[in-house]
Every structure is written in C-alpha cells, then in structure tokens.
Protein backbone atom coordinates (compact mmCIF):
# COMPACT_ATOMS: atom_id res chain seq x y z
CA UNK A 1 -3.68 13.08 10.73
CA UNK A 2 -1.39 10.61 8.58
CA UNK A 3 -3.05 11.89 4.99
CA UNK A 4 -5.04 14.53 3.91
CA UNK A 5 -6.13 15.84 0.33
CA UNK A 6 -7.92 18.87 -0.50
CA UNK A 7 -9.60 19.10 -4.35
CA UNK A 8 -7.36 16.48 -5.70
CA UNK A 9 -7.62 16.62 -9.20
CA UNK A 10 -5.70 14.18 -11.74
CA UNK A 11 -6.29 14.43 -15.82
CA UNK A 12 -5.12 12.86 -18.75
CA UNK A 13 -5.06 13.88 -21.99
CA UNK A 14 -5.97 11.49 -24.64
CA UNK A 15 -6.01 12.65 -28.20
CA UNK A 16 -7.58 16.29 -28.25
CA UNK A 17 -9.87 15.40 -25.03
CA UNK A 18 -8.75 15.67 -21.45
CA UNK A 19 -9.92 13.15 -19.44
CA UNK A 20 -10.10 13.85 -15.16
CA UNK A 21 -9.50 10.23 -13.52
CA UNK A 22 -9.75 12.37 -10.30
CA UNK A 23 -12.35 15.57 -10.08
CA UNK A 24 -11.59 16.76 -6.90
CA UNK A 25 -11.24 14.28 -4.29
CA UNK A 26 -11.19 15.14 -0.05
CA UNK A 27 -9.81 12.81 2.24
CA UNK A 28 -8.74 12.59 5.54
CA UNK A 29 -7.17 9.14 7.09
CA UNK A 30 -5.45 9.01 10.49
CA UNK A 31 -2.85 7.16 11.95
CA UNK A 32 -3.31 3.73 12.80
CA UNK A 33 -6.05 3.36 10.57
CA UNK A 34 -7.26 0.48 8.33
CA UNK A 35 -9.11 1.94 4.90
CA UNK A 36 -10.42 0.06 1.83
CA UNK A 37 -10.48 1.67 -1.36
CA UNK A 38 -13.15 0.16 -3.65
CA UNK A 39 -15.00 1.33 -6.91
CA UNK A 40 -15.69 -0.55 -10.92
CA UNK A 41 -13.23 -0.25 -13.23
CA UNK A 42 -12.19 3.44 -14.42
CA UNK A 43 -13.58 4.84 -10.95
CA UNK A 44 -10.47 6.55 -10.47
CA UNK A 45 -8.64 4.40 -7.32
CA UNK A 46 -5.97 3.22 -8.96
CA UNK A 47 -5.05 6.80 -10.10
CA UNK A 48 -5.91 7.95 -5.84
CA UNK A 49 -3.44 5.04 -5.55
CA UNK A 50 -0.77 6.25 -7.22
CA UNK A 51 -0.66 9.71 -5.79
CA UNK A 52 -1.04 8.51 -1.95
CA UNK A 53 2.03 6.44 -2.53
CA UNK A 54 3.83 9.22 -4.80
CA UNK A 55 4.30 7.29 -7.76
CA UNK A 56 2.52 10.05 -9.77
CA UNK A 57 1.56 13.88 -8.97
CA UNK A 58 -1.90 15.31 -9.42
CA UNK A 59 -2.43 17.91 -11.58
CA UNK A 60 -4.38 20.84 -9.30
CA UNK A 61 -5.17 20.35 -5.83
CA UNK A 62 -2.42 19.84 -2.65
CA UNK A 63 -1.80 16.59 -0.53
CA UNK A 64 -0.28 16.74 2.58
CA UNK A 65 1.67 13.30 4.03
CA UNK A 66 2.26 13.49 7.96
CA UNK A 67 1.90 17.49 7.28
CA UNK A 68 4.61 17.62 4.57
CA UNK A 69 2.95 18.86 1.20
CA UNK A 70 3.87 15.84 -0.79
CA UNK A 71 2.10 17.51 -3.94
CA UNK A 72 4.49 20.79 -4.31
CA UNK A 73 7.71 18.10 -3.72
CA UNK A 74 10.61 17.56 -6.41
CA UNK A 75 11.25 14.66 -7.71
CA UNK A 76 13.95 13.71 -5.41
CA UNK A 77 12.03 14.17 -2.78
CA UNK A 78 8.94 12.03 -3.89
CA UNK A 79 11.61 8.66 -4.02
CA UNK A 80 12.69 9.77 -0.86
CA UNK A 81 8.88 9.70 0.71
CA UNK A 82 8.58 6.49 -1.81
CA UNK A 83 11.24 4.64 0.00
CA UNK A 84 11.10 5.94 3.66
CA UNK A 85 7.40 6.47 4.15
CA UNK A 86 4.99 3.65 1.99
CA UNK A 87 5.61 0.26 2.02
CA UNK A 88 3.95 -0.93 -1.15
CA UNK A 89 2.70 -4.65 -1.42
CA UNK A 90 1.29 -5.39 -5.43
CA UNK A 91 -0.67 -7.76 -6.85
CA UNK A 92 2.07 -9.44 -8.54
CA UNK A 93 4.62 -9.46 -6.19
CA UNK A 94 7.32 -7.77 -7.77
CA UNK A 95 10.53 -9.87 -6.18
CA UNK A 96 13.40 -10.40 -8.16
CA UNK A 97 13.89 -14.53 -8.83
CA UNK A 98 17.56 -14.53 -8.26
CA UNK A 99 17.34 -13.27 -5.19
CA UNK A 100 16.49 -14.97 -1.61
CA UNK A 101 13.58 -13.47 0.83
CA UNK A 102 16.22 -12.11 3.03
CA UNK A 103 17.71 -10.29 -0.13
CA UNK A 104 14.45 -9.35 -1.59
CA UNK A 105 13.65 -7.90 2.11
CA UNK A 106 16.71 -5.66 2.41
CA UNK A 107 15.78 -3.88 -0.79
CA UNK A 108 14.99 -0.32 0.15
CA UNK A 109 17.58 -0.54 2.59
CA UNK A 110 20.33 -1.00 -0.19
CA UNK A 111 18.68 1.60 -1.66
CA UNK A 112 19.09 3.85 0.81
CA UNK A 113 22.81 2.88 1.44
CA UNK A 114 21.58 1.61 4.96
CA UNK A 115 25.32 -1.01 6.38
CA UNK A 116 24.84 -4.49 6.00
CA UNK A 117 24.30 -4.96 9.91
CA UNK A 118 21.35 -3.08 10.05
CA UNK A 119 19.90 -4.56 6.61
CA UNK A 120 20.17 -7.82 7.86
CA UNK A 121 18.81 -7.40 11.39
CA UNK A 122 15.50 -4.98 10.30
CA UNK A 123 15.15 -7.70 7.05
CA UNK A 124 15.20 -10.90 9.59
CA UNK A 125 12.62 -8.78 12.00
CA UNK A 126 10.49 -7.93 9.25
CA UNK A 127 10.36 -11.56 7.96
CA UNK A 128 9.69 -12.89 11.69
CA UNK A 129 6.84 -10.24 11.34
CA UNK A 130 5.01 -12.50 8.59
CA UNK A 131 5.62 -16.00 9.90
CA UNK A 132 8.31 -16.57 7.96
CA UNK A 133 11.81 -17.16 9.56
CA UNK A 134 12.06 -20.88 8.33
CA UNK A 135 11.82 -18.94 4.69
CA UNK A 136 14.50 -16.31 4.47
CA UNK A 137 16.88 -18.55 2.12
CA UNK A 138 14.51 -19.87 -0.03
CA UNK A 139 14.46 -18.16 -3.75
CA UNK A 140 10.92 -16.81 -5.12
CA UNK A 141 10.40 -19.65 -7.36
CA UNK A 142 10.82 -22.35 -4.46
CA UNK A 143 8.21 -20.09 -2.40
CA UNK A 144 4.24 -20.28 -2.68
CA UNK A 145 2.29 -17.83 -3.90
CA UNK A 146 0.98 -16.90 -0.18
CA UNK A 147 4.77 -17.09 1.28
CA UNK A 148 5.81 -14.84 -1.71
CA UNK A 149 3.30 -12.18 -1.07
CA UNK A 150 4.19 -12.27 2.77
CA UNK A 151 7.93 -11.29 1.50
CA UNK A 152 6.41 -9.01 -0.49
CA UNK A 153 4.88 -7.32 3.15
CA UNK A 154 7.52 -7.90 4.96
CA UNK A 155 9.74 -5.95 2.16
CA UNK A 156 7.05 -3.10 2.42
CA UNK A 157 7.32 -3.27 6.13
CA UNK A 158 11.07 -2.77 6.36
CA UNK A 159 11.52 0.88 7.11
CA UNK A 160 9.03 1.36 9.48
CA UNK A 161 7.13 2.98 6.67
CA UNK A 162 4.05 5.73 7.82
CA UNK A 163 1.52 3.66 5.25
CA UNK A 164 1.10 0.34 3.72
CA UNK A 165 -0.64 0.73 0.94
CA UNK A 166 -1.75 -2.61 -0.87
CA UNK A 167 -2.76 -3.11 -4.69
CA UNK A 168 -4.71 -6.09 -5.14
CA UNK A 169 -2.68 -7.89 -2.78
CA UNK A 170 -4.54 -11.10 -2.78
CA UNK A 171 -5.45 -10.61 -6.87
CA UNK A 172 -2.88 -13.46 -7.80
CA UNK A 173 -4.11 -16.17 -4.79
CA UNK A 174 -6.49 -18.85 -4.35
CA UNK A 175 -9.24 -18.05 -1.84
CA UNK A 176 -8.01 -19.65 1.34
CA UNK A 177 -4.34 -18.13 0.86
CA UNK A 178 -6.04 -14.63 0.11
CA UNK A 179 -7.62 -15.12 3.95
CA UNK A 180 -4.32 -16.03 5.20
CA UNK A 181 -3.00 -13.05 3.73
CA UNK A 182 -5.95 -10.75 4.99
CA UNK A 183 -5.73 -12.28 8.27
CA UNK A 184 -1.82 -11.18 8.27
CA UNK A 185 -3.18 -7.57 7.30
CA UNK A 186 -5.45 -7.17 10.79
CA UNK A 187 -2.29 -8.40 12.70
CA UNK A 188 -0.09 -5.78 11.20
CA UNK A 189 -3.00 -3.49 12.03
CA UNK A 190 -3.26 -4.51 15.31
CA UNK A 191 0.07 -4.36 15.69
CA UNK A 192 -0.30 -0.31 15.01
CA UNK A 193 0.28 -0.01 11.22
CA UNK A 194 -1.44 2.04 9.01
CA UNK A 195 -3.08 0.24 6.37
CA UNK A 196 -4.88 1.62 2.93
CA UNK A 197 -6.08 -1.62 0.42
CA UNK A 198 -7.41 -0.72 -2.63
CA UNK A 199 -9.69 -3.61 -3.99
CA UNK A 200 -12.49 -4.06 -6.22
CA UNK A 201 -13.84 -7.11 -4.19
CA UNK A 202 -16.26 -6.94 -1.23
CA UNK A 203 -14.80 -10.24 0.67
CA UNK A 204 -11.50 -8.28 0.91
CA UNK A 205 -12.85 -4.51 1.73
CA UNK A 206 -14.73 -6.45 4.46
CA UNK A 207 -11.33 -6.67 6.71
CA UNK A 208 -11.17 -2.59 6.91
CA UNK A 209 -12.57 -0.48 9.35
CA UNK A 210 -13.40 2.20 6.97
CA UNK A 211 -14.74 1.50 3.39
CA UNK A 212 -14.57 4.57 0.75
CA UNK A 213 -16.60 4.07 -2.79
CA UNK A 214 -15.34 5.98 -5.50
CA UNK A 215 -17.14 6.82 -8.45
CA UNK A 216 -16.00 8.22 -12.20
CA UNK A 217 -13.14 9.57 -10.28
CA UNK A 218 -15.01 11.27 -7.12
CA UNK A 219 -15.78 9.61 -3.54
CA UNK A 220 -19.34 8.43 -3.62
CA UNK A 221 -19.67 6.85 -0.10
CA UNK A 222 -17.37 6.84 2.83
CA UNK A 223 -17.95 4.15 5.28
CA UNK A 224 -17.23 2.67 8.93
CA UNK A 225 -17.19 -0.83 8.97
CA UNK A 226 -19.15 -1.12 12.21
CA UNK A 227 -18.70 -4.58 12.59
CA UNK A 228 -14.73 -4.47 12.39
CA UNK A 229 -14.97 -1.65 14.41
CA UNK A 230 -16.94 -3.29 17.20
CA UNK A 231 -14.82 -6.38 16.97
CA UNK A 232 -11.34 -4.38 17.84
C-alpha cells in the first residue's frame, strides 16, 4: 500500500461559516497503480490533491504515505516528502524561462544539495525518459507546449519519486499534444510508476486503470477501468 487515508476531513472557514471541501474521505491506492481523480467544480479534488502531495494538511483525520503518517508531520518534514517522494507535473508548467530543460530538470536536486555529477546524470536520464535528449539546451520559450510539459515530467520524475501526481496536465494543450502527453503517462506506468491524475475531463480519466468520482467533497464512485485493465 503506497497511500492510504482514513476520515480525511479538510475545512475552511469563510466569514462566520465553515465550509468542509473534504467530509471524510477513505482511500486506499497501491503501488504501481494508475488512478484518475475526477468530479465538477467545488467537488473537493483539488483540495484531496493538495494533501496527497503535502502541499496542505487536513484538518481531522490521518494519512499515511508508504506507512509514514504524513498528516501528524512538521513542516520540515512535509518539504522533505514534497521533494523526495511526489513528483508534481501542473497544468501550467511551472519552469523558470531563464533556465534550460537540463537546468529546469535538476531542480529538486539543487534543492536537496544533491553534487553536480549526480544532478546532471539523473537530469539527462530523466529527460531521455520523455523523448527528449535532442531538447536539454533549449530554453522554455524556444520549447512547445507538449515538449515543455514533458520537462515538466521529467523534472517530477527526477528523484525516483513514490507518486506522480498530475494537475491538469494536458489543461494548457491542443488535443493531439494532450494524447501525446497521455500516451507518455501509460509508458511511465508501464514502466512501474505510480501515477494519480486529477482531471475534470472524461477523454483524459479514460487512460487510468482506476477512476474515483468525488462529490461535494466525499467519494461518490470508485471505479476499475476494465478496459485499461484488460489491455495491460
């Protein structure tokens, strides 16, 4: 078992009101798997988002990362299980223009004071990992938008990281590229990585092996994709 939540419960408060983006949420994905996370606007996925990668903390209820209790950490140790264990891919690609797709690769490395031998050599693999060796000079803005989102993996895919978790990650691309991109995603699955994309669009949930449907912050259905499954 790679993730596990028990009565995961985030709220907000707006104003006088508290609002619960999460009301109690159990979930249980193993390693090597390939989940979609899918549900309308204000369904609460973004907000399950957040807290599988560690960018926030729920408020009641315990998560539990390859059996470390992520949701009783300190905040040192969230950046460390930010940097070491999920490889994040967004939407918008977050890479800095300045820099070159072997620079933008070695990122987490720097920031975990990995030498510039090993940077180099992981950054180079990682980029060979996405087709895109021919690439590793070239600066964001000299880059299409599908070649800047496979930096963008390759980046999350750097430190060997336990999940990839993907926002959006073909919001920002025409529909062919988005393919390309999704096609990418079942190699890197293949290839043994554990995948979690949350998406509000069908066409792109339709690559997972497991679907789950949440609803005004609860899971409403929790699905295997029989046809990916039957296909691998």
């Amino acid at each position: 078992m790679i993730i596990r939540t028990k009565d995961l419960i985030k709220a907000y408060q707006m104003g006088t009101e508290e609002v619960k983006a999460l009301q109690g949420v159990n979930l249980e994905i193993q390693k090597g798997d390939y989940v979609a996370i899918m549900g309308p606007s204000g369904s609460g996925k973004s907000t399950l988002m957040n807290l599988i990668g560690c960018l926030d903390t729920p408020s009641s209820g315990e998560y539990w990362l390859n059996d470390r209790a992520v949701s009783s950490m300190t905040e040192d140790e969230l950046a460390r299980v930010r940097n070491e264990e999920v490889g994040f891919v967004f939407q918008s690609f977050h890479l800095l223009p300045r820099y070159t797709a072997l620079e933008n690769v070695q990122l987490p490395l720097v920031y975990s004071s990995a030498d510039r031998e090993l940077r180099m050599t992981r950054a180079k693999e990682a980029l060979a990992a996405v087709d895109l060796t021919d690439r590793m000079s070239h600066r964001p803005n000299q880059l299409s938008g599908g070649q800047r989102q496979r930096v963008a993996i390759a980046r999350a895919l750097i430190n060997h990281p336990s999940i990839l978790l993907a926002d959006e990650p073909t919001g920002n691309l025409d529909t062919a590229t988005g393919q390309e991109i999704l096609a990418l995603f079942d190699k890197l699955h293949k290839a043994g990585n554990t995948i979690i994309l949350v998406t509000h669009e069908a066409d792109v949930a339709v690559h997972a092996r497991r679907v789950i449907h949440l609803r005004d912050g609860m899971i409403e259905r929790d699905e295997i994709n029989e046809k990916k499954v039957a296909a691998s």
